[in-house]
N, C-alpha and C. Protein backbone atom coordinates (compact mmCIF):
# COMPACT_ATOMS: atom_id res chain seq x y z
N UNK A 1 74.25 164.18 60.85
CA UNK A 1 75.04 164.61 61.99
C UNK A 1 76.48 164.14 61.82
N UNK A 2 77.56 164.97 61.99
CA UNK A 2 79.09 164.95 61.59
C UNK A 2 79.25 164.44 63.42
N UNK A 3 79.61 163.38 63.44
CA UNK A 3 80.42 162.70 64.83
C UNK A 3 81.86 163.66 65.02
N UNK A 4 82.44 163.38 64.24
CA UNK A 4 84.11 164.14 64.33
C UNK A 4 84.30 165.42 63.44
N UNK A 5 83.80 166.26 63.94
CA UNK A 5 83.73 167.78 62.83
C UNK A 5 84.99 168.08 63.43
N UNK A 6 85.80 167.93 64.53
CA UNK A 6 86.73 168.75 64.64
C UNK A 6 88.04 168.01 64.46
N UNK A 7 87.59 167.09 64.44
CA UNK A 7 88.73 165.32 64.34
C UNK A 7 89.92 166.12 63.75
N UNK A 8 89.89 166.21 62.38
CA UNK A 8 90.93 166.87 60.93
C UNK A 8 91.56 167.92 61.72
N UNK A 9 90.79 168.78 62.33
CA UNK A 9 91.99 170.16 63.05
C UNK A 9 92.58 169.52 63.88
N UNK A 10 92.41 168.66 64.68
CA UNK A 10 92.82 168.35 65.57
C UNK A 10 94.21 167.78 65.85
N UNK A 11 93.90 166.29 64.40
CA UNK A 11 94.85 165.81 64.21
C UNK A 11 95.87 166.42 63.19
N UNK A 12 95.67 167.77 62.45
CA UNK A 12 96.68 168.60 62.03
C UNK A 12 97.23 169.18 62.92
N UNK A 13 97.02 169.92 63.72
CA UNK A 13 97.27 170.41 64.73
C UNK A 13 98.59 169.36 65.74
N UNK A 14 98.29 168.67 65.83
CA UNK A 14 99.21 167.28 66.16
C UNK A 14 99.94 167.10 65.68
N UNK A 15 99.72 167.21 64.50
CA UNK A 15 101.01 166.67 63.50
C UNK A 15 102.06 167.87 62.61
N UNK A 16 101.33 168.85 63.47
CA UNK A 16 102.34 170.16 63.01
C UNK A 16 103.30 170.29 64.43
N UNK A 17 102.52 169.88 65.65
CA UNK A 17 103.32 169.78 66.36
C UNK A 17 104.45 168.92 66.69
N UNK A 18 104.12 167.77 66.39
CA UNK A 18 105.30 166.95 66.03
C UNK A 18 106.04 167.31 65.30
N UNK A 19 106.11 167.84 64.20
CA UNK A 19 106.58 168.38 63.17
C UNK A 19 107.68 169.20 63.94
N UNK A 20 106.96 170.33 64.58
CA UNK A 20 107.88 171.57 65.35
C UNK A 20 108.57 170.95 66.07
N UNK A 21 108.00 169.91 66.62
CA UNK A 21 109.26 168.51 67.65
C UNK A 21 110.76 168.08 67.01
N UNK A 22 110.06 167.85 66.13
CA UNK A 22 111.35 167.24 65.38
C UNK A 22 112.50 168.14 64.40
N UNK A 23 111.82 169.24 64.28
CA UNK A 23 112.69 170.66 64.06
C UNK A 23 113.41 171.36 65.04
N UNK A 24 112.67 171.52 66.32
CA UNK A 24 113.43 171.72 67.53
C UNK A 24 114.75 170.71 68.04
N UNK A 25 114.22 169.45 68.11
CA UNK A 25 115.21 168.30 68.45
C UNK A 25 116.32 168.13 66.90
N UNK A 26 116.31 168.29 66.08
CA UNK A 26 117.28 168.40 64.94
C UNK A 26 118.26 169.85 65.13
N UNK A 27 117.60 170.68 65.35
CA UNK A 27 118.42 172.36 66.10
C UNK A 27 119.16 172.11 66.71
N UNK A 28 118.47 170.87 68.28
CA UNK A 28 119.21 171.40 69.30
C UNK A 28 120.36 170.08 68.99
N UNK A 29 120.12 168.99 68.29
CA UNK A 29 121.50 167.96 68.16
C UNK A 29 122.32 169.30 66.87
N UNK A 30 122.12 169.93 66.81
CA UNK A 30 122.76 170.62 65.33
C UNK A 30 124.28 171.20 66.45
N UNK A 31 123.27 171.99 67.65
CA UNK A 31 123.82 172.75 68.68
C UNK A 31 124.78 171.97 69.64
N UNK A 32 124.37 170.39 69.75
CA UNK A 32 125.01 169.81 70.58
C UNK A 32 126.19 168.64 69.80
N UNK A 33 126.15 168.82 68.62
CA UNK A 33 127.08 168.15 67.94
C UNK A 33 128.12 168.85 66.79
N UNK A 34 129.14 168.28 66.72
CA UNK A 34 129.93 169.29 65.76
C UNK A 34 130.75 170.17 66.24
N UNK A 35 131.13 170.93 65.23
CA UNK A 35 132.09 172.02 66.11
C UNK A 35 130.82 173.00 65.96
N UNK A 36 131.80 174.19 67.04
CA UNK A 36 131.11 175.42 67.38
C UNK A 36 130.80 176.08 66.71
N UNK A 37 129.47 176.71 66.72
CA UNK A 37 128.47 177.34 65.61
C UNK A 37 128.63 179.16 65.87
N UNK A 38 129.37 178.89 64.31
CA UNK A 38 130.00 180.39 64.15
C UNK A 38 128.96 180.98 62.92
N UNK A 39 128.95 182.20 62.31
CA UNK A 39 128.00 182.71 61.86
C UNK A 39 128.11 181.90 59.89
N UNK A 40 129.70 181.65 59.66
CA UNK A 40 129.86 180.98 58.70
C UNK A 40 129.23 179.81 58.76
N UNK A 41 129.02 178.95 59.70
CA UNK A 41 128.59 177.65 59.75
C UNK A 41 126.82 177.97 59.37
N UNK A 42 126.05 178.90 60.42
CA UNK A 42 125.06 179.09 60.17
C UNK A 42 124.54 179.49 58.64
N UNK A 43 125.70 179.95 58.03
CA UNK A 43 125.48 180.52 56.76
C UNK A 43 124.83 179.53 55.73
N UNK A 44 126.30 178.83 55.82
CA UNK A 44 126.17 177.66 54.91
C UNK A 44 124.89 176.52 54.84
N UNK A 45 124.84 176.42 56.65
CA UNK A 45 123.64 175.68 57.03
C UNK A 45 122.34 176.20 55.85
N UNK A 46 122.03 177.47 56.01
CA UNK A 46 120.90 177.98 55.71
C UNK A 46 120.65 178.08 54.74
N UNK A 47 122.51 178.37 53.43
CA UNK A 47 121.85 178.66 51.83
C UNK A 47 121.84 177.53 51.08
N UNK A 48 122.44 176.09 52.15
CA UNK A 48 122.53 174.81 51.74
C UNK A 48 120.84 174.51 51.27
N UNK A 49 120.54 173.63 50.00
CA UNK A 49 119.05 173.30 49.51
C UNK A 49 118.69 172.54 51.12
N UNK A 50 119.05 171.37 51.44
CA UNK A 50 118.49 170.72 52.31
C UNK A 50 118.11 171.91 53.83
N UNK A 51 119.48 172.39 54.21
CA UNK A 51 118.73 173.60 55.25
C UNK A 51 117.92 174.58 54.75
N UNK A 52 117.57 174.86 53.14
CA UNK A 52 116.69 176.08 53.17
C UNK A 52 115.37 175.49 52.93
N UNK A 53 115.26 174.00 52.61
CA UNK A 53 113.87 173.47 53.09
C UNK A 53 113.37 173.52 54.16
N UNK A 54 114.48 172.59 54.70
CA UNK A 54 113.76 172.78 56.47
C UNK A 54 113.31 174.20 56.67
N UNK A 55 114.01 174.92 56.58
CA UNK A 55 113.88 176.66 56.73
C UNK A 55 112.26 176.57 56.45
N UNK A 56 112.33 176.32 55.32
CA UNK A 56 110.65 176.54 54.92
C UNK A 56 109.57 175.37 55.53
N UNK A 57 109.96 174.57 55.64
CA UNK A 57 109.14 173.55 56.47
C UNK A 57 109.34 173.96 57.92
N UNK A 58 109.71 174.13 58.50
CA UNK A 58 109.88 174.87 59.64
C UNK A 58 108.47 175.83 59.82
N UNK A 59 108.76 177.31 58.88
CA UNK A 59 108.02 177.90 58.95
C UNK A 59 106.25 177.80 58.91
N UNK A 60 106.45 176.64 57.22
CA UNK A 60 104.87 176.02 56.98
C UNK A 60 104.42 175.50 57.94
N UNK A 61 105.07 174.52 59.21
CA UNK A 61 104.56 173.83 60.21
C UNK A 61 104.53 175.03 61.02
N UNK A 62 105.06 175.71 61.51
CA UNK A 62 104.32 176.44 62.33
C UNK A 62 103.27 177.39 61.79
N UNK A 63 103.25 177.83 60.76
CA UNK A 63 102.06 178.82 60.33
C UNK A 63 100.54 177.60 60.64
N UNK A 64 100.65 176.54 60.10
CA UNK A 64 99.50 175.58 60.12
C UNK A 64 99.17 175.62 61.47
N UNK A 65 100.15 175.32 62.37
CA UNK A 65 99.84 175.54 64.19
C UNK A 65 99.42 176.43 64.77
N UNK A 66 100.11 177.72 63.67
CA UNK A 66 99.26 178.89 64.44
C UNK A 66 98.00 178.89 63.73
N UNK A 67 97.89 178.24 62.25
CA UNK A 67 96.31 178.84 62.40
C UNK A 67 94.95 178.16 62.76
N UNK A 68 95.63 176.74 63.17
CA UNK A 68 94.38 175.86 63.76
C UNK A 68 94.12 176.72 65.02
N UNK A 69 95.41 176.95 65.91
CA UNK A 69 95.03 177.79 67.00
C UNK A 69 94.03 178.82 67.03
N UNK A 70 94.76 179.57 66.23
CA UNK A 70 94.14 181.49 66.46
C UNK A 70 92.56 180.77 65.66
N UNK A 71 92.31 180.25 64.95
CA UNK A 71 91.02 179.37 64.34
C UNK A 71 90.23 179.27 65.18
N UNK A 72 90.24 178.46 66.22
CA UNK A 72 89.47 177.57 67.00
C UNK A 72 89.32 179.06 68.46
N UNK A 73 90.47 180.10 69.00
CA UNK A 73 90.23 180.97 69.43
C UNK A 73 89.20 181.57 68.62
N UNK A 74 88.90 182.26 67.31
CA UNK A 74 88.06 182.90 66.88
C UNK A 74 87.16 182.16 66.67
N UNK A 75 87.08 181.39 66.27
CA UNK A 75 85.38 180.82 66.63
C UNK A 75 84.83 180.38 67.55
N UNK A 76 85.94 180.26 69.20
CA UNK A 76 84.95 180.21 70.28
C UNK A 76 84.73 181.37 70.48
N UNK A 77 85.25 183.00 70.22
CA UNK A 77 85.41 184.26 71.15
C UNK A 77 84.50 185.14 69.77
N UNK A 78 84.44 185.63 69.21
CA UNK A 78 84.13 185.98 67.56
C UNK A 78 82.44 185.55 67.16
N UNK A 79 81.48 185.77 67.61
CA UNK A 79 80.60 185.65 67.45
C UNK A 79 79.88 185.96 66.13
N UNK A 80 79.93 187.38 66.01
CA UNK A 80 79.53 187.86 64.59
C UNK A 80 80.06 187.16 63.37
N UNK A 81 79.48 186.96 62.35
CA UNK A 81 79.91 186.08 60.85
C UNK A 81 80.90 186.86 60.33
N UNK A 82 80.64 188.40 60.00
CA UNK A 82 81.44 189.14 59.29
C UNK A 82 82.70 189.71 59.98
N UNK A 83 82.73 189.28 61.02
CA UNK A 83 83.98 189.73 62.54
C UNK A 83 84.57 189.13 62.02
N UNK A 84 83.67 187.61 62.20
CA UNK A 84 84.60 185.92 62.34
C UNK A 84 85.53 186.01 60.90
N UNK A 85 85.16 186.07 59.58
CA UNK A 85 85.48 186.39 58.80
C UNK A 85 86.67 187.40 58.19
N UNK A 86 86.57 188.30 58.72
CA UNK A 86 87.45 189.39 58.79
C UNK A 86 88.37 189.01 59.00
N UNK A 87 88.29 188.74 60.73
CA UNK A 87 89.63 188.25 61.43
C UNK A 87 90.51 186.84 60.92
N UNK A 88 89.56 185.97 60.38
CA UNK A 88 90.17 184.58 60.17
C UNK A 88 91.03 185.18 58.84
N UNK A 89 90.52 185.89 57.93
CA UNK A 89 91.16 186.73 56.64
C UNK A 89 92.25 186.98 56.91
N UNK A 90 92.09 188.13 57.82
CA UNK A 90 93.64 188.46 58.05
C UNK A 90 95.01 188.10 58.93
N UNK A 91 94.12 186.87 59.14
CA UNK A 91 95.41 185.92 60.19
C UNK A 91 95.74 184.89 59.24
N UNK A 92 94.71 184.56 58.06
CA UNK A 92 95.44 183.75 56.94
C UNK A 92 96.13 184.70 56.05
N UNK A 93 95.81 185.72 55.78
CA UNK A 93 96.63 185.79 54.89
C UNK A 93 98.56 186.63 55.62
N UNK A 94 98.24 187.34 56.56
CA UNK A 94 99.51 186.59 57.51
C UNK A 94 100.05 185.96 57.29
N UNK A 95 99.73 184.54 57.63
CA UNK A 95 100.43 183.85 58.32
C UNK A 95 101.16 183.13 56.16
N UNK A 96 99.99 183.51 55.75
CA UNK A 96 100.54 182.95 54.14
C UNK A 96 101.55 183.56 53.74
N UNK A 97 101.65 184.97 54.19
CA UNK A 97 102.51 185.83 54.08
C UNK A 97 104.04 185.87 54.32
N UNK A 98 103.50 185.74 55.62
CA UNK A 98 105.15 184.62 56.24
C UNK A 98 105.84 183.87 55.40
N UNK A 99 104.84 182.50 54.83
CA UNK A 99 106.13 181.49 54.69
C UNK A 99 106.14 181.48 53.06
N UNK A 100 105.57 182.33 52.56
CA UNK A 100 105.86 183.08 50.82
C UNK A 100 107.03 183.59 51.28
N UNK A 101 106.89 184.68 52.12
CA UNK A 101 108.47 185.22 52.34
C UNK A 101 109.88 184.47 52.70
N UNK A 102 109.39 183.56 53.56
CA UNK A 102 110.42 182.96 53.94
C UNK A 102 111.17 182.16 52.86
N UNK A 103 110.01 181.45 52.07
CA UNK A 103 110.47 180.62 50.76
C UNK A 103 111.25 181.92 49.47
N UNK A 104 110.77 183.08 49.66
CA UNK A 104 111.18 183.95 48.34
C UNK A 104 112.61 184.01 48.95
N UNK A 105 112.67 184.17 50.20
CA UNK A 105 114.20 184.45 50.84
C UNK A 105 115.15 183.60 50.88
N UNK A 106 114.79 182.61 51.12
CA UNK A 106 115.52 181.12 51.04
C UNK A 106 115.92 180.97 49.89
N UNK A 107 114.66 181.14 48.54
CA UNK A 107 114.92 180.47 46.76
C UNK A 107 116.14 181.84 46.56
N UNK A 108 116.13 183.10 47.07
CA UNK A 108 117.16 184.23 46.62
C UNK A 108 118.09 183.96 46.99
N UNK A 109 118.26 183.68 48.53
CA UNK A 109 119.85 182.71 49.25
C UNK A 109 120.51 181.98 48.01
N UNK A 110 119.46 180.75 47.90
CA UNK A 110 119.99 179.91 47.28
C UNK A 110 120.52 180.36 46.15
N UNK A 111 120.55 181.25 45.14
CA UNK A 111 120.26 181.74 43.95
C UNK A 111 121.79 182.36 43.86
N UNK A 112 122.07 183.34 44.93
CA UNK A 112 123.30 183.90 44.91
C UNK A 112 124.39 182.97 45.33
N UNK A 113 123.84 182.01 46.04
CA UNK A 113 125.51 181.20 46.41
C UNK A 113 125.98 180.24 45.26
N UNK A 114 124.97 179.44 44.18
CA UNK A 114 124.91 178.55 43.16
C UNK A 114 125.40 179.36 42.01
């Protein structure tokens, strides 16, 4: 008998949210410090290596959040094996989808400004 089967999602789940905490609160001092955020500033921010990580850590922490979520929705609501399956399929590969893209977009940023 597994005592904590759900322990591990749980505490990922947590710690992606913190994660999104501390990406939000780094945004909003970005927003509340400095001069005024013009589209050049954002630019630079973004094709800079250190902002096009975050960029991608950003994204990876939230894909992980969404998929403990939409997870734990489909296996309370999702009864059938081959449903459950299906659906968990195509919300991973989604959500993998996402932050491949986001990283191919970011490594091309980076690529043209260097």
């Amino acid at each position: 008998m597994r005592v904590f089967v759900g322990q591990r999602a749980w505490l990922l789940q947590r710690a992606s949210a913190l994660a999104l905490l501390l990406f939000l609160a780094l945004g909003a001092a970005l927003l509340l410090v400095g001069p005024p955020l013009t589209y050049e500033r954002w630019h630079a921010l973004a094709t800079s290596l250190p902002g096009a990580v975050i960029i991608v850590l950003l994204f990876a922490a939230l894909s992980l959040h969404g998929w403990i979520g939409a997870r734990d929705i489909v296996l309370d609501y999702i009864h059938s094996m081959p449903a459950r399956l299906s659906v968990l399929g195509i919300i991973a590969v989604i959500l993998f989808a996402i932050v491949i893209r986001v990283a191919l977009t970011m490594a091309a940023h980076l690529s043209l400004v260097t």
